[in-house]
PDB file of N, CA and C in Angstrom:
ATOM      1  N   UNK A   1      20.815  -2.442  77.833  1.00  0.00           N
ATOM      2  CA  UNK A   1      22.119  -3.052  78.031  1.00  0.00           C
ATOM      3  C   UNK A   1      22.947  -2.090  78.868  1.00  0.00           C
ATOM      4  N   UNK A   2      23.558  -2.574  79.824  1.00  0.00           N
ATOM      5  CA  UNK A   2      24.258  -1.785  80.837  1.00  0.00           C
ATOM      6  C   UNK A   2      25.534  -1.843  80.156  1.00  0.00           C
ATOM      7  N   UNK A   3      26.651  -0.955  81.022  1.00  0.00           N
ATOM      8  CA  UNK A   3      27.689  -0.477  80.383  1.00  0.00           C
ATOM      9  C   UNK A   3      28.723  -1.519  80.460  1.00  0.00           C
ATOM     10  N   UNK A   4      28.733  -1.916  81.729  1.00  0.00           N
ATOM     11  CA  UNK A   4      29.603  -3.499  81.799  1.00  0.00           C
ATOM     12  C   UNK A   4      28.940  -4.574  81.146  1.00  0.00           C
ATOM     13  N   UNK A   5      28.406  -4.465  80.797  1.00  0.00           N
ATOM     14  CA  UNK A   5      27.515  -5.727  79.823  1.00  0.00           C
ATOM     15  C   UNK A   5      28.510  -5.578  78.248  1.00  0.00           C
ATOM     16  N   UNK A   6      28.540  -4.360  78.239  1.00  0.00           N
ATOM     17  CA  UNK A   6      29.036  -4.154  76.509  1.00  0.00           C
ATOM     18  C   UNK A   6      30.561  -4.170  76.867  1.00  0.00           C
ATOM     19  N   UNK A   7      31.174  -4.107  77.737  1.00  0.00           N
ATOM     20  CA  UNK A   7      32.634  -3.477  77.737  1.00  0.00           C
ATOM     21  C   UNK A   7      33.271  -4.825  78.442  1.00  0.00           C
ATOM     22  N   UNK A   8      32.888  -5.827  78.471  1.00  0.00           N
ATOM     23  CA  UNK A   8      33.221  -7.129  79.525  1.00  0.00           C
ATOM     24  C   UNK A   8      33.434  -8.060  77.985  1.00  0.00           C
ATOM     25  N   UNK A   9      34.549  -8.703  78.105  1.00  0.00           N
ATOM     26  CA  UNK A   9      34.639  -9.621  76.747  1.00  0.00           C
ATOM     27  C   UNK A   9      33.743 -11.101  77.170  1.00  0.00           C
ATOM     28  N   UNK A  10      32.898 -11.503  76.687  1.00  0.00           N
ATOM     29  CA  UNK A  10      32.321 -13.076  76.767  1.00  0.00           C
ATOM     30  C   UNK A  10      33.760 -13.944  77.540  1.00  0.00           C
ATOM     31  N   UNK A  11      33.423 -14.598  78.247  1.00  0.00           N
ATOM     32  CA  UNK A  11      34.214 -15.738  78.694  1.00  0.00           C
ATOM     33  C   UNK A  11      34.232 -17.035  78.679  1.00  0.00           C
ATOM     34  N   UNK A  12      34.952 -18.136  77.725  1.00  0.00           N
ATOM     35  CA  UNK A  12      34.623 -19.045  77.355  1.00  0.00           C
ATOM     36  C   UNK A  12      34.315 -20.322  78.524  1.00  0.00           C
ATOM     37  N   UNK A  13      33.174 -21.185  78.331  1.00  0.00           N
ATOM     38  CA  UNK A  13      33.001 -22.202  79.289  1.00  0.00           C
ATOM     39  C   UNK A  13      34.126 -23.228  79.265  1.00  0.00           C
ATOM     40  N   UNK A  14      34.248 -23.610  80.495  1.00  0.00           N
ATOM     41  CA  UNK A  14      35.003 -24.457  80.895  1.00  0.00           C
ATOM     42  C   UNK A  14      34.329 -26.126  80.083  1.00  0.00           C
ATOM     43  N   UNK A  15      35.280 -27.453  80.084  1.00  0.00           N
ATOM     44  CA  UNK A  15      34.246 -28.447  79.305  1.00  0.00           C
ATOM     45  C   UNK A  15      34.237 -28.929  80.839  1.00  0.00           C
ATOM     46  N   UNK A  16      33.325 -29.666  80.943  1.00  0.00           N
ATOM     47  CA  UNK A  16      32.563 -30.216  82.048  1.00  0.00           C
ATOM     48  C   UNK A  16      32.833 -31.367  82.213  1.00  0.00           C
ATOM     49  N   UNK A  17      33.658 -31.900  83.478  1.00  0.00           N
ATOM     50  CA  UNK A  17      34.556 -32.918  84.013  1.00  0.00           C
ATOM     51  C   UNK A  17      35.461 -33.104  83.404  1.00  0.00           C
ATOM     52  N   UNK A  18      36.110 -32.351  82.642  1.00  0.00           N
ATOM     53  CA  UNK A  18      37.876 -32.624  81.883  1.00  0.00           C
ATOM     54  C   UNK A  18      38.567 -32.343  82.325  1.00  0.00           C
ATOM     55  N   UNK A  19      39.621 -31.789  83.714  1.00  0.00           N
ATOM     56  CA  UNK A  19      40.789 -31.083  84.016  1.00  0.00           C
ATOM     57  C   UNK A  19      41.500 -30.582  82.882  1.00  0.00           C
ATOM     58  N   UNK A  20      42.296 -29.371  83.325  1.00  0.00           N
ATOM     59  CA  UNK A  20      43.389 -29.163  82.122  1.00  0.00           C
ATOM     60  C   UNK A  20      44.650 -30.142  82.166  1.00  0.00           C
ATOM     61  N   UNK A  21      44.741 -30.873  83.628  1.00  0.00           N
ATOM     62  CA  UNK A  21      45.742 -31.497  83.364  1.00  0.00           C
ATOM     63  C   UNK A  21      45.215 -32.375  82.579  1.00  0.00           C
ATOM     64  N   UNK A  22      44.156 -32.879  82.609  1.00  0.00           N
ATOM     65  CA  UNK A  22      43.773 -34.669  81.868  1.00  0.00           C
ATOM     66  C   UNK A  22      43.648 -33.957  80.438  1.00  0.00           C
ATOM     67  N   UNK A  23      43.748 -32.582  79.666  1.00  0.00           N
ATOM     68  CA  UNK A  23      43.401 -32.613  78.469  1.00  0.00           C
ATOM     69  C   UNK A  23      44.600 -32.615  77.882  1.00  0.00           C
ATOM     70  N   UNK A  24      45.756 -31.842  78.625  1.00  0.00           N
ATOM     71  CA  UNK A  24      47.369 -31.724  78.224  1.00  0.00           C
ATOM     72  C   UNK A  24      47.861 -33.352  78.235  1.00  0.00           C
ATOM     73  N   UNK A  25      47.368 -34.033  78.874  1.00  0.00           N
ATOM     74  CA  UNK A  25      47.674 -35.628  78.807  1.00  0.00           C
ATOM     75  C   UNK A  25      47.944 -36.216  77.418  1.00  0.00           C
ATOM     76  N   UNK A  26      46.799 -36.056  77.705  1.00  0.00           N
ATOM     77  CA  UNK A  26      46.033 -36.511  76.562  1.00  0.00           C
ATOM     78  C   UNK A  26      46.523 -36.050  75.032  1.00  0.00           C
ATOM     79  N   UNK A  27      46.888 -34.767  75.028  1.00  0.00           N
ATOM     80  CA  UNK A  27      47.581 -34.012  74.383  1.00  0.00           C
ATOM     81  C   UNK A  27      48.613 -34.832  73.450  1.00  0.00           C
ATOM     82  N   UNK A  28      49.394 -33.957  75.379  1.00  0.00           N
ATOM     83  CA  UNK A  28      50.800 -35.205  74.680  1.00  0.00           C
ATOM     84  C   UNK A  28      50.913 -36.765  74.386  1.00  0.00           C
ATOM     85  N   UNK A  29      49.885 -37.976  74.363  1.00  0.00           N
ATOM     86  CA  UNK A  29      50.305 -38.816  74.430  1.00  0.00           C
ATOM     87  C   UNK A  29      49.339 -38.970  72.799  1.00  0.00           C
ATOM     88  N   UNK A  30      48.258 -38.220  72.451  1.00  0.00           N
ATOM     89  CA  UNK A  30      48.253 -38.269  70.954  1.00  0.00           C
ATOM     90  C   UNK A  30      49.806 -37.749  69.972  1.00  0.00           C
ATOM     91  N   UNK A  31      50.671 -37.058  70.725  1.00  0.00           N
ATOM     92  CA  UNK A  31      51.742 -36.555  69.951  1.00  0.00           C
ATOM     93  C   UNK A  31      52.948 -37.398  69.872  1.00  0.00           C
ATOM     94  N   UNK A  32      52.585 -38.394  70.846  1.00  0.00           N
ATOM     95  CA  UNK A  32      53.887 -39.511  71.127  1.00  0.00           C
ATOM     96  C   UNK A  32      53.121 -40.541  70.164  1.00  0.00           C
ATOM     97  N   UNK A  33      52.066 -40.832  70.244  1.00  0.00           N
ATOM     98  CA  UNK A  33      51.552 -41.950  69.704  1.00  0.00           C
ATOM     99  C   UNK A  33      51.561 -41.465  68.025  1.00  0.00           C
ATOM    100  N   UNK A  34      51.176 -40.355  66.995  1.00  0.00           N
ATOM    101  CA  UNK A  34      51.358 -40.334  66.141  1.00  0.00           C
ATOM    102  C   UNK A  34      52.561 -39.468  65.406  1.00  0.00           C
ATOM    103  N   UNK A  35      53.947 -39.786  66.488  1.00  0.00           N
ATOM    104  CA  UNK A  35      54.642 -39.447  66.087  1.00  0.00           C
ATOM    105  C   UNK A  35      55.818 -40.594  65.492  1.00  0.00           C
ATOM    106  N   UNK A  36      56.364 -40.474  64.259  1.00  0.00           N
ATOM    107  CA  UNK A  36      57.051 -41.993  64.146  1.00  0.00           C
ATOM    108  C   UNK A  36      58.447 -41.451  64.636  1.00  0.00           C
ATOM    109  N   UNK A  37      59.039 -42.908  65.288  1.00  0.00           N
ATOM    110  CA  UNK A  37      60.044 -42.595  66.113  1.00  0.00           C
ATOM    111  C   UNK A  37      61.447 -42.132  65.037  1.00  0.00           C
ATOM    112  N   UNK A  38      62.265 -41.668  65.010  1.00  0.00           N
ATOM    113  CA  UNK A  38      63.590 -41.461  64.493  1.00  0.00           C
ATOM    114  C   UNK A  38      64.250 -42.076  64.319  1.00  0.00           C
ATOM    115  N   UNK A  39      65.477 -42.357  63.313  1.00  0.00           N
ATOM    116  CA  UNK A  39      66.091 -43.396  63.003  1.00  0.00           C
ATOM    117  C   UNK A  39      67.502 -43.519  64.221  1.00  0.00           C
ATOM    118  N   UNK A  40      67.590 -42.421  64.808  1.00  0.00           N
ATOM    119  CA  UNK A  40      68.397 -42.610  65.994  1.00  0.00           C
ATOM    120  C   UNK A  40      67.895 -43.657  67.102  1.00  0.00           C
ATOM    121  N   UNK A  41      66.586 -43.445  67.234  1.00  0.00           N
ATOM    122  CA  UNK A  41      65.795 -44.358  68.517  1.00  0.00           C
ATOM    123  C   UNK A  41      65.914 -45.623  67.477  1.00  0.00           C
ATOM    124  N   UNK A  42      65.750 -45.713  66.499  1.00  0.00           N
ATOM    125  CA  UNK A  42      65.017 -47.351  65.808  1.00  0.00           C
ATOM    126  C   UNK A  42      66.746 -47.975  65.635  1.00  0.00           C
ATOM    127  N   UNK A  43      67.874 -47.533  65.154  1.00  0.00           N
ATOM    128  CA  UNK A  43      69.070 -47.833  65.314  1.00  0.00           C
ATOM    129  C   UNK A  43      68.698 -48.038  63.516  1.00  0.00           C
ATOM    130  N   UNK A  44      68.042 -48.188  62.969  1.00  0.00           N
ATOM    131  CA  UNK A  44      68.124 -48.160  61.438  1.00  0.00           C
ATOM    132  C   UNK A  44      68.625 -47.043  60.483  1.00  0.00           C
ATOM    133  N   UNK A  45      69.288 -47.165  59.849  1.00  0.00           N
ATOM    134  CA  UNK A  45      69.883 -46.102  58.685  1.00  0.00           C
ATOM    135  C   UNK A  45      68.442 -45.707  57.791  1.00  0.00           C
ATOM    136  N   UNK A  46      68.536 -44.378  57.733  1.00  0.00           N
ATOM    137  CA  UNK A  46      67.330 -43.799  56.868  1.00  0.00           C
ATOM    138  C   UNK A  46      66.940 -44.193  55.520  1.00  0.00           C
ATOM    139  N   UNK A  47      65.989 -44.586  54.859  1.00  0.00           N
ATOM    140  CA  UNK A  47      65.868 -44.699  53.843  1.00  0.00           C
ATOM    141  C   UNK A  47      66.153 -43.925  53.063  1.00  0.00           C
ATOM    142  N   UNK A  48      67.224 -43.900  51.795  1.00  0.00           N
ATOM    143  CA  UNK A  48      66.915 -43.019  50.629  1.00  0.00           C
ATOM    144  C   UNK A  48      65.768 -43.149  49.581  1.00  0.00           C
ATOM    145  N   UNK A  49      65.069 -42.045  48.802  1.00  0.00           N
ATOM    146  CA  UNK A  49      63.769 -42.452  48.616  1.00  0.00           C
ATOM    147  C   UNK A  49      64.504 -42.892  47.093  1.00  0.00           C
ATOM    148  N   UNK A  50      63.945 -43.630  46.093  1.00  0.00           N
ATOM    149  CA  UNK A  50      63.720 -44.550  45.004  1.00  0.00           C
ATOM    150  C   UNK A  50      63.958 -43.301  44.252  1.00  0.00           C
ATOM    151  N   UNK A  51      65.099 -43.232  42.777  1.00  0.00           N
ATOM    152  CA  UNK A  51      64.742 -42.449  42.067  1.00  0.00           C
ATOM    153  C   UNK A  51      63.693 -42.644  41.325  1.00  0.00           C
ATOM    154  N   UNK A  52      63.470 -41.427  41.100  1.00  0.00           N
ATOM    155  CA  UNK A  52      61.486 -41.688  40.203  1.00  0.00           C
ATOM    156  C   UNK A  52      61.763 -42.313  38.773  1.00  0.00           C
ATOM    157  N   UNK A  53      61.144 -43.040  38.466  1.00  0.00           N
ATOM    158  CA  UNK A  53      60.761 -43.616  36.891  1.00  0.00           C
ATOM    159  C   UNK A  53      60.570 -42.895  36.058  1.00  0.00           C
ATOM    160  N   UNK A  54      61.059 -42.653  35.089  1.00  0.00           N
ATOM    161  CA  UNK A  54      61.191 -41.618  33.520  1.00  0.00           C
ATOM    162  C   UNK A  54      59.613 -41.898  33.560  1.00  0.00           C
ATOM    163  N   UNK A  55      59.142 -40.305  32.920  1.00  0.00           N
ATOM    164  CA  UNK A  55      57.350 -40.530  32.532  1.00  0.00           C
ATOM    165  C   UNK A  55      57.531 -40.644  31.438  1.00  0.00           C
ATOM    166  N   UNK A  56      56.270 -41.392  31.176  1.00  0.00           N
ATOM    167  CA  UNK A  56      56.140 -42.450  29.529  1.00  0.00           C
ATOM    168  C   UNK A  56      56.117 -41.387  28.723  1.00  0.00           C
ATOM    169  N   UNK A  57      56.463 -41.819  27.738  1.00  0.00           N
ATOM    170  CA  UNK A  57      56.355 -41.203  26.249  1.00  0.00           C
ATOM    171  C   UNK A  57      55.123 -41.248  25.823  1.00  0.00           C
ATOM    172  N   UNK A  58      54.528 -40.070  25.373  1.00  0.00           N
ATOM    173  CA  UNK A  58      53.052 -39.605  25.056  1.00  0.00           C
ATOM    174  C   UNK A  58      52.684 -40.861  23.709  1.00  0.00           C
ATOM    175  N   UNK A  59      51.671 -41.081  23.459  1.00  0.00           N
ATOM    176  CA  UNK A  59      51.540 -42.324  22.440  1.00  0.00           C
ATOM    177  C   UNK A  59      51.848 -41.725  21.320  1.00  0.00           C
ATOM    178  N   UNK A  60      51.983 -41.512  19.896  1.00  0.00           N
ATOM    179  CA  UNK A  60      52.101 -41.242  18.667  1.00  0.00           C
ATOM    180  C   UNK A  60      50.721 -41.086  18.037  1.00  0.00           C
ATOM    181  N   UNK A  61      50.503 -40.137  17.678  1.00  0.00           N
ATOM    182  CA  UNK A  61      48.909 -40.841  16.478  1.00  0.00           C
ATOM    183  C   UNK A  61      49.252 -41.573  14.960  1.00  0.00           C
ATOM    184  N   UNK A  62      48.624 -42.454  14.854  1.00  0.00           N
ATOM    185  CA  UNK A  62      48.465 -43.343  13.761  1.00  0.00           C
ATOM    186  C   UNK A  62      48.522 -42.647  12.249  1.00  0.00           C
ATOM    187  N   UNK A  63      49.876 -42.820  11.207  1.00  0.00           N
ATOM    188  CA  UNK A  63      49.316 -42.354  10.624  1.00  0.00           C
ATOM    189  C   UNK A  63      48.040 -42.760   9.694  1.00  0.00           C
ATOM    190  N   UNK A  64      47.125 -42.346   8.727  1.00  0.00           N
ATOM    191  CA  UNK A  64      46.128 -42.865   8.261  1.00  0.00           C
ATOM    192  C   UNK A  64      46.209 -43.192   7.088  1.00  0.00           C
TER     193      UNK A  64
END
């Protein structure tokens, strides 16, 4: 093993026929698409969430 062999960091492959522009595209339009829009854009008032339901009362055991 030569000396630039050990002292050279690996360089990662490029993917084969993707541009970086077509992957940043792509990118951003997965980030538009699973992003839900805001209640400013939708003109709707935000939901407040439901107060939660009292948790049940544990059962009793029977007496015998």
């Amino acid at each position: 093993m030569s000396v630039s062999e050990s002292t050279t960091p690996p360089q990662p492959k490029p993917a084969a026929g993707v541009s970086m522009h077509d992957l940043l595209a792509a990118c951003a339009a997965a980030s538009a698409v699973s992003t839900p829009p805001s209640a400013a854009e939708t003109g709707r008032q935000p939901r407040t969430p439901r107060p939660e339901a009292p948790a049940p009362t544990p059962a009793r055991p029977e007496a015998a």
